[in-house]
Protein backbone atom coordinates (compact mmCIF):
# COMPACT_ATOMS: atom_id res chain seq x y z
CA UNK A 1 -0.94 14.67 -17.47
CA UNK A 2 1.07 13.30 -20.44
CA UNK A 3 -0.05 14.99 -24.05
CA UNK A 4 -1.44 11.23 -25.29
CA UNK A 5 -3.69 11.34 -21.78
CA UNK A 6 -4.41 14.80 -22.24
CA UNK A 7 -5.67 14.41 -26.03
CA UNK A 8 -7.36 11.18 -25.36
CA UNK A 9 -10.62 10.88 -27.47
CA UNK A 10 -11.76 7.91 -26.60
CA UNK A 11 -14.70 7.79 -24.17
CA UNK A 12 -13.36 5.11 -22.35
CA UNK A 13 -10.15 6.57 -21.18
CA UNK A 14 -9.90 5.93 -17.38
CA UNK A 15 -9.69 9.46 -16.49
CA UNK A 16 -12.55 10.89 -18.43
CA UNK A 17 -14.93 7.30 -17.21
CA UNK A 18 -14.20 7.95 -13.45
CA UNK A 19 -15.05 11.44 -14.14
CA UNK A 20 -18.31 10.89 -16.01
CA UNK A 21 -18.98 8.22 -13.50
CA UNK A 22 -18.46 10.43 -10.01
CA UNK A 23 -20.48 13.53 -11.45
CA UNK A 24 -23.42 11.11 -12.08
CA UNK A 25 -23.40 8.87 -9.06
CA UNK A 26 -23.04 12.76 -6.72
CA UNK A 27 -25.83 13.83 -8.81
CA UNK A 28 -28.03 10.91 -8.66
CA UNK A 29 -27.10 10.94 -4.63
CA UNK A 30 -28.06 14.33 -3.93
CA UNK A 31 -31.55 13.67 -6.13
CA UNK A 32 -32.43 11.10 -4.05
CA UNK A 33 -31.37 11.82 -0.68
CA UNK A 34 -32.52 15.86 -1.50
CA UNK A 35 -36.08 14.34 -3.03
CA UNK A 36 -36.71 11.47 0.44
CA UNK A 37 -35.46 14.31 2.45
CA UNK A 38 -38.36 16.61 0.95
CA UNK A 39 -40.95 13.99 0.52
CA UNK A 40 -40.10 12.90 4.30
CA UNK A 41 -40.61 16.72 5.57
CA UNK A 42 -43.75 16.78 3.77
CA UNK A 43 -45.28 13.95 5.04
CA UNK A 44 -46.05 12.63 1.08
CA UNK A 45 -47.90 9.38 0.74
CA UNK A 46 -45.47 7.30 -0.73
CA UNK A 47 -45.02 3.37 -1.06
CA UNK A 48 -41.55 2.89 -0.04
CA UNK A 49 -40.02 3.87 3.33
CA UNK A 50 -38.13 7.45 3.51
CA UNK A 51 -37.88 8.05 7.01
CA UNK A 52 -34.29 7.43 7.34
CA UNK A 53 -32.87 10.43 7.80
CA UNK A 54 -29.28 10.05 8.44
CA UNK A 55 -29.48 7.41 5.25
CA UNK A 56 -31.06 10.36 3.41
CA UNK A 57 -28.64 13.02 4.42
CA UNK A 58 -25.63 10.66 3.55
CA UNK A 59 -26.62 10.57 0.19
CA UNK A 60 -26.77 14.20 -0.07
CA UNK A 61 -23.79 14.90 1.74
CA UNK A 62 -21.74 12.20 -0.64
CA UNK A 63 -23.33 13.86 -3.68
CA UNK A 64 -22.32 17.79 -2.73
CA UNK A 65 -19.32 16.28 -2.02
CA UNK A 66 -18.58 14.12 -5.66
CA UNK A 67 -20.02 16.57 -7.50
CA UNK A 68 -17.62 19.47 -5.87
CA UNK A 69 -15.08 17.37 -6.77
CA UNK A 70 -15.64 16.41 -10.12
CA UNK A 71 -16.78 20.24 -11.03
CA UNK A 72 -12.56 21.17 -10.46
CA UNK A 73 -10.64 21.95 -13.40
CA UNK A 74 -10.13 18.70 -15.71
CA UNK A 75 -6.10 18.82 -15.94
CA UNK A 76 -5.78 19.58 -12.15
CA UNK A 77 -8.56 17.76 -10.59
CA UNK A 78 -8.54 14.52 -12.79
CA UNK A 79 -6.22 12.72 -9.91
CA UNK A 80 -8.55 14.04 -7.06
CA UNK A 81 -11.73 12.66 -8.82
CA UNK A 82 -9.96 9.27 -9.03
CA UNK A 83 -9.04 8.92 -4.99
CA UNK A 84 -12.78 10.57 -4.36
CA UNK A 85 -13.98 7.81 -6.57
CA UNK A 86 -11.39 5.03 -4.75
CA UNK A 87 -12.70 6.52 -1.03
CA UNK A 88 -15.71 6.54 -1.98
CA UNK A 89 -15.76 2.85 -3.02
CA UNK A 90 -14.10 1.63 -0.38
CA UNK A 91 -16.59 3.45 2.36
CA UNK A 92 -19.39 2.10 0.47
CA UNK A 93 -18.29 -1.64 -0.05
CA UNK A 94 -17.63 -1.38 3.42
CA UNK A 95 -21.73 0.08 4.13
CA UNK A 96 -22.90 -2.99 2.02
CA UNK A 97 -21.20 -5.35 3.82
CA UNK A 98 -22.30 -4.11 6.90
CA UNK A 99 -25.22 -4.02 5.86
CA UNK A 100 -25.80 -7.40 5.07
CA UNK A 101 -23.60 -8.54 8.13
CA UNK A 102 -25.19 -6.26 11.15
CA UNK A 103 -28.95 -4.86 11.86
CA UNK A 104 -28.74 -1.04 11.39
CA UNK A 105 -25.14 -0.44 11.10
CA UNK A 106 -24.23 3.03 12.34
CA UNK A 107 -28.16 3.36 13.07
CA UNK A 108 -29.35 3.42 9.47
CA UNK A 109 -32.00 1.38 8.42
CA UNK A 110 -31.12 -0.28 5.27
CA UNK A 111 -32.67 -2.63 3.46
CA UNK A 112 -31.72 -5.54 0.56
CA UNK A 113 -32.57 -2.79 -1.32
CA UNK A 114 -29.89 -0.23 0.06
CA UNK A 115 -27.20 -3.10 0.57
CA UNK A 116 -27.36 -4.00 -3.07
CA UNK A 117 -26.77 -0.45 -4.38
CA UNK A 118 -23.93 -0.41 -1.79
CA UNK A 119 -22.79 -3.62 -3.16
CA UNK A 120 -23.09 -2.81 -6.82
CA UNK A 121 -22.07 1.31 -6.82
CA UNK A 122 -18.97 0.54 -4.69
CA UNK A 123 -17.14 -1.63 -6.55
CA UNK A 124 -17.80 0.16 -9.47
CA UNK A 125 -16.28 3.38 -8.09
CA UNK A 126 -13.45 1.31 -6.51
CA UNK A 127 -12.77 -0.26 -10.29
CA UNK A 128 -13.17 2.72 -11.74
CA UNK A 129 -10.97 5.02 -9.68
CA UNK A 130 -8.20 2.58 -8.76
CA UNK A 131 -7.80 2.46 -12.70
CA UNK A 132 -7.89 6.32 -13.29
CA UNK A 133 -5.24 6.60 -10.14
CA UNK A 134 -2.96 4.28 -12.21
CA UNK A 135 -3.30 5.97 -15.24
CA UNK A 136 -2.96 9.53 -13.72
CA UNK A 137 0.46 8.19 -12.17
CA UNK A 138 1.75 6.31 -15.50
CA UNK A 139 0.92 10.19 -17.15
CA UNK A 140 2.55 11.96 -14.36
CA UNK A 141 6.10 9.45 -14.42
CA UNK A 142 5.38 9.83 -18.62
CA UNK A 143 5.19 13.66 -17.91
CA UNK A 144 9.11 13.05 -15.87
CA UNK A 145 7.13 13.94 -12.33
């Protein structure tokens, strides 16, 4: 990482926002697939729908899985939380799309509820990381790699 990335203050420096941005999405994932998950085993009377499992356990699989990444070192993981924020993005565009296209893709039930967070945290992630990717490759050719 060049030394004006690396000493960046400003909050919005594409690095630091995809990072702030994948450690909160993974941790609001795993909170609400973990929390359905629990209020689904328990048979709690709720007044939404939480018996979708496999919708449930993607959420907290995605969230172990951003917030593993984003938890690596800041100078060495800063490019890998920008392609898990890019993948990410692109995997979940794709889910709201589908989900507005097909009944139950890939057997999950999802709702206009579930397609509009899709549609909404995808792109963001996609913005987001395709901009911190950029700037971590600008730094690196700035840095002579």
């Amino acid at each position: 990482m060049s030394r004006v990335a690396a000493h960046s203050t400003s909050p919005f420096e594409p690095l630091r926002l995809v990072r702030v941005y994948v450690l909160a999405l993974g941790g609001g994932l795993l909170l609400e697939g973990g929390g359905l998950l629990l209020v689904n085993a328990l048979a709690l009377p709720v007044a939404f729908a939480t018996n979708d499992t496999r919708h449930n356990l993607l959420h907290v699989v995605w969230g172990i899985g951003l917030l593993a990444i984003a938890a690596s070192p800041q100078a060495r993981g800063a490019r890998r939380v920008a392609w898990a924020a890019v993948v990410f993005g692109i995997f979940y565009v794709a889910l709201g799309v589908l989900g507005v296209l097909v009944s139950q893709p890939f057997g999950l039930l999802l709702g206009p509820g579930e397609n509009a967070f899709h549609l909404i945290v995808g792109p963001l992630a996609l913005f987001l990381g395709t901009r911190a990717v950029a700037r971590s490759r600008s730094a690196a050719r700035a840095d002579g790699w």
